[in-house]
C-alpha atoms as a PDB file:
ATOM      1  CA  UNK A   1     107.085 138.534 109.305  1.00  0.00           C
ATOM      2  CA  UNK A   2     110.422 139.154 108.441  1.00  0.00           C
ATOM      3  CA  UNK A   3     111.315 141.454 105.899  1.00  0.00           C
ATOM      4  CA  UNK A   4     112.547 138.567 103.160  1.00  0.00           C
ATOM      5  CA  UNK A   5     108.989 137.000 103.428  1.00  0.00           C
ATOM      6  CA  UNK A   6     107.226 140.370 103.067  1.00  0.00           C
ATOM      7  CA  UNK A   7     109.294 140.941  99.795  1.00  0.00           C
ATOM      8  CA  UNK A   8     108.630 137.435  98.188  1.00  0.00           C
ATOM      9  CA  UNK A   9     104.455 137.988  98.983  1.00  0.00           C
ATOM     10  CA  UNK A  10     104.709 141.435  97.527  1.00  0.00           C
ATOM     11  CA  UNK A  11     106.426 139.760  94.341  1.00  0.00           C
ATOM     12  CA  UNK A  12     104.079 137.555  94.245  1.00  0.00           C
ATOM     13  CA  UNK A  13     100.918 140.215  93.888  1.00  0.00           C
ATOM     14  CA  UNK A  14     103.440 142.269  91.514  1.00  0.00           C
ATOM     15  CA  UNK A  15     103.888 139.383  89.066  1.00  0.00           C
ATOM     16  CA  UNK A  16     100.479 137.902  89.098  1.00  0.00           C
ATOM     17  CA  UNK A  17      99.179 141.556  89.091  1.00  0.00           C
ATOM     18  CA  UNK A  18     101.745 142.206  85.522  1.00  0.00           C
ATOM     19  CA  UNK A  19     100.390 138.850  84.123  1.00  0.00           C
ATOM     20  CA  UNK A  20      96.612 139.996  84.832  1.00  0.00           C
ATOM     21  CA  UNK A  21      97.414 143.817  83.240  1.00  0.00           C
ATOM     22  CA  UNK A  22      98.929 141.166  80.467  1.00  0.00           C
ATOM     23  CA  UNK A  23      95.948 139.283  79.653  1.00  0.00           C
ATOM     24  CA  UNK A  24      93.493 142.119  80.170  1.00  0.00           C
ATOM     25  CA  UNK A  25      95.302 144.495  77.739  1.00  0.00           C
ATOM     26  CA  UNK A  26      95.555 141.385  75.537  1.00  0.00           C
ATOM     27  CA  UNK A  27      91.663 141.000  75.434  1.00  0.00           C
ATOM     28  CA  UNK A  28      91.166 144.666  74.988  1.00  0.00           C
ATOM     29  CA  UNK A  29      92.977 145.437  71.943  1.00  0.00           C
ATOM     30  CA  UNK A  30      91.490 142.492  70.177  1.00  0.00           C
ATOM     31  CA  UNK A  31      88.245 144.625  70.147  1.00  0.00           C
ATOM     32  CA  UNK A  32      89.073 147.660  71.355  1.00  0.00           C
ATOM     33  CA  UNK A  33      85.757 149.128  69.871  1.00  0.00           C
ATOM     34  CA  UNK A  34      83.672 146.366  72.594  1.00  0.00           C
ATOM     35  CA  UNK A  35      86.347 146.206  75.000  1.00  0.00           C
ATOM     36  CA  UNK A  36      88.115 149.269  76.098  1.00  0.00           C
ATOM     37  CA  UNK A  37      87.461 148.896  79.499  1.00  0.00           C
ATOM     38  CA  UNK A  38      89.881 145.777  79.805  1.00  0.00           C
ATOM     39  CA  UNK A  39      92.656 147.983  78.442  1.00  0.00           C
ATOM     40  CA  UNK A  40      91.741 150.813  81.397  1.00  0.00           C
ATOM     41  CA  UNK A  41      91.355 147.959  83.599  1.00  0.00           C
ATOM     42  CA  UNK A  42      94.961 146.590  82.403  1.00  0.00           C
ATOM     43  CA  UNK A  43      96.289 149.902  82.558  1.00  0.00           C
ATOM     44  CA  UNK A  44      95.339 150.457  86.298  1.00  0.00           C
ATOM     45  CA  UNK A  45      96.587 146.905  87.653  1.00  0.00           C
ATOM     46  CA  UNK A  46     100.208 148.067  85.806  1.00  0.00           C
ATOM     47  CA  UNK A  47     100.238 150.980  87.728  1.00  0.00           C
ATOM     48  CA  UNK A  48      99.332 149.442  91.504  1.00  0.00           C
ATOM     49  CA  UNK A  49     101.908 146.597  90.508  1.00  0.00           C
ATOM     50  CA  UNK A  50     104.776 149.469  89.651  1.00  0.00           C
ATOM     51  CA  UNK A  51     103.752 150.692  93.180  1.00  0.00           C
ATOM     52  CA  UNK A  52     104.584 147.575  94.723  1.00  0.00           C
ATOM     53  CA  UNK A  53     107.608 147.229  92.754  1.00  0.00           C
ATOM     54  CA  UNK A  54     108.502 150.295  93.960  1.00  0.00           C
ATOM     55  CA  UNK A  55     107.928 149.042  97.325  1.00  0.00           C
ATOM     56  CA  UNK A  56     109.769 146.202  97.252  1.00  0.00           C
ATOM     57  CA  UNK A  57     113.041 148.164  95.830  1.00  0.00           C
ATOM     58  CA  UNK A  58     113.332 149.944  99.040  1.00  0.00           C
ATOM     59  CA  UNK A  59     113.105 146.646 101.368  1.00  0.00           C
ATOM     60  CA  UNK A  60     115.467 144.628  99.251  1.00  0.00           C
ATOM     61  CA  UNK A  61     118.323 144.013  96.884  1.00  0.00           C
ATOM     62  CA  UNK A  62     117.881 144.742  93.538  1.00  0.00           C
ATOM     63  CA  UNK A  63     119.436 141.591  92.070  1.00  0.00           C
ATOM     64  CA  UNK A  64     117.094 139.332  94.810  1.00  0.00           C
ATOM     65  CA  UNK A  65     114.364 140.857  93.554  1.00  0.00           C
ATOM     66  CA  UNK A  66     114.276 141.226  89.752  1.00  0.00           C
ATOM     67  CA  UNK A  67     114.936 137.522  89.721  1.00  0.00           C
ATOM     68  CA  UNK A  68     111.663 137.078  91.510  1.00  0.00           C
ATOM     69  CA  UNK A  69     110.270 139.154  88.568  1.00  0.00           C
ATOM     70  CA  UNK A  70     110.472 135.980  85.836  1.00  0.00           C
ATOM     71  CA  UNK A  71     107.605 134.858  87.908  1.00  0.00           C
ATOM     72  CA  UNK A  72     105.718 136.526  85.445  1.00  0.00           C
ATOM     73  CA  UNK A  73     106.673 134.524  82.362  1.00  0.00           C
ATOM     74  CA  UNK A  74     105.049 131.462  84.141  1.00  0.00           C
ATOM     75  CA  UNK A  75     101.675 132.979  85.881  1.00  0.00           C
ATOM     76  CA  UNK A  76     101.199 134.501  82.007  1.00  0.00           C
ATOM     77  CA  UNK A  77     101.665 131.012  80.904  1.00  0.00           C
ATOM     78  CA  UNK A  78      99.064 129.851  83.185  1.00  0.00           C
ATOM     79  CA  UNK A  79      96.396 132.577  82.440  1.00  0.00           C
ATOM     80  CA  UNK A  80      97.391 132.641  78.899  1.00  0.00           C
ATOM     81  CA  UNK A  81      95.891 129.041  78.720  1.00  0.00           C
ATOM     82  CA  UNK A  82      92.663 129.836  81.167  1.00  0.00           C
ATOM     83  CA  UNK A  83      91.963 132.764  79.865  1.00  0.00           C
ATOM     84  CA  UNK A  84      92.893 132.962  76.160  1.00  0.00           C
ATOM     85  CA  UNK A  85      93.260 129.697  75.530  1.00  0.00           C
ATOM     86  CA  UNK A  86      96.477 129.168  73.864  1.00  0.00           C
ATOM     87  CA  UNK A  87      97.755 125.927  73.504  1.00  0.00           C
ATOM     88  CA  UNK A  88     100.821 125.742  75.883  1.00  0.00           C
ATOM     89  CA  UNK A  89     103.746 123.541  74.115  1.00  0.00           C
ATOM     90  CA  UNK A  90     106.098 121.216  75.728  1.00  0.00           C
ATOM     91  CA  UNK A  91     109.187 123.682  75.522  1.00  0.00           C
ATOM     92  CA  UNK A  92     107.254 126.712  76.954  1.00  0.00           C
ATOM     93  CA  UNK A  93     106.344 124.270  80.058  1.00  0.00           C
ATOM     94  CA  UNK A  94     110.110 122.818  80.194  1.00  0.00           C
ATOM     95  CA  UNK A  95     111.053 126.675  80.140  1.00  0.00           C
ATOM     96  CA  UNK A  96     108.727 127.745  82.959  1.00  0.00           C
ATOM     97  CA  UNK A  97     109.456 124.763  85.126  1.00  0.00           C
ATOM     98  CA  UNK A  98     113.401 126.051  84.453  1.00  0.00           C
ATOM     99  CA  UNK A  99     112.574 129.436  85.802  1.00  0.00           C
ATOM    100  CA  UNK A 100     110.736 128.229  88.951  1.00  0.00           C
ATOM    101  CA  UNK A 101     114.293 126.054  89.935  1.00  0.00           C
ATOM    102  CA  UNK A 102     116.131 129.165  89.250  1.00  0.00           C
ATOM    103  CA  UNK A 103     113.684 131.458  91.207  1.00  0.00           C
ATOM    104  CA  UNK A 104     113.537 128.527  94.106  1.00  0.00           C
ATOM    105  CA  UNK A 105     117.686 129.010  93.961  1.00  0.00           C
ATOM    106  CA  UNK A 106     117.876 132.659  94.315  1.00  0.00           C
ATOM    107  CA  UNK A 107     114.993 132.863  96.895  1.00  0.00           C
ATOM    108  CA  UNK A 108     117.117 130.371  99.061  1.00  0.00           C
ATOM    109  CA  UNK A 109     120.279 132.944  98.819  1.00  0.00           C
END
């Protein structure tokens, strides 16, 4: 596996992994009384996907990679409507199909 491909699969985890921490942190402070463990939980997937992040720095560029970090904006889209149910408009799906050409672009460089 070249080194490239690792990077991209590791950004991957790392942005799904942010979204997750997202979502779960999200759901714990709406009743933190009930659900403190999702905030813990959160807290805990931030921290493994900082070690990735930290990871990937050393294996490639910065600029490469911090693009592939918008990922995020469009995996918290996704579990934003599975998991919290907010309605998704037509501009916040325009937006996020605008990041994936530009990540597609970069990943090509």
């Amino acid at each position: 596996m070249s080194t490239k491909t690792l990077v991209i699969l590791l950004m991957l985890f790392n942005t799904m992994g942010t979204a997750v921490a997202q979502v779960l942190l999200k759901l714990g402070v709406s009743d933190l009384a009930k659900s403190w463990p999702f905030v813990l939980l959160g807290i805990a997937i931030y921290g493994l996907a900082m070690l990735v992040w930290l990871f990937v720095l050393s294996k490639a560029d910065l600029s490469f990679a911090y693009s592939l970090v918008a990922l995020t904006f469009v995996f918290l889209l996704i579990f934003s409507r599975l998991f919290l149910h907010e309605t998704l408009s037509a501009l916040r799906l325009s937006g996020a199909a605008l990041i994936i050409v530009g990540i597609f672009l970069v990943a090509r460089s």
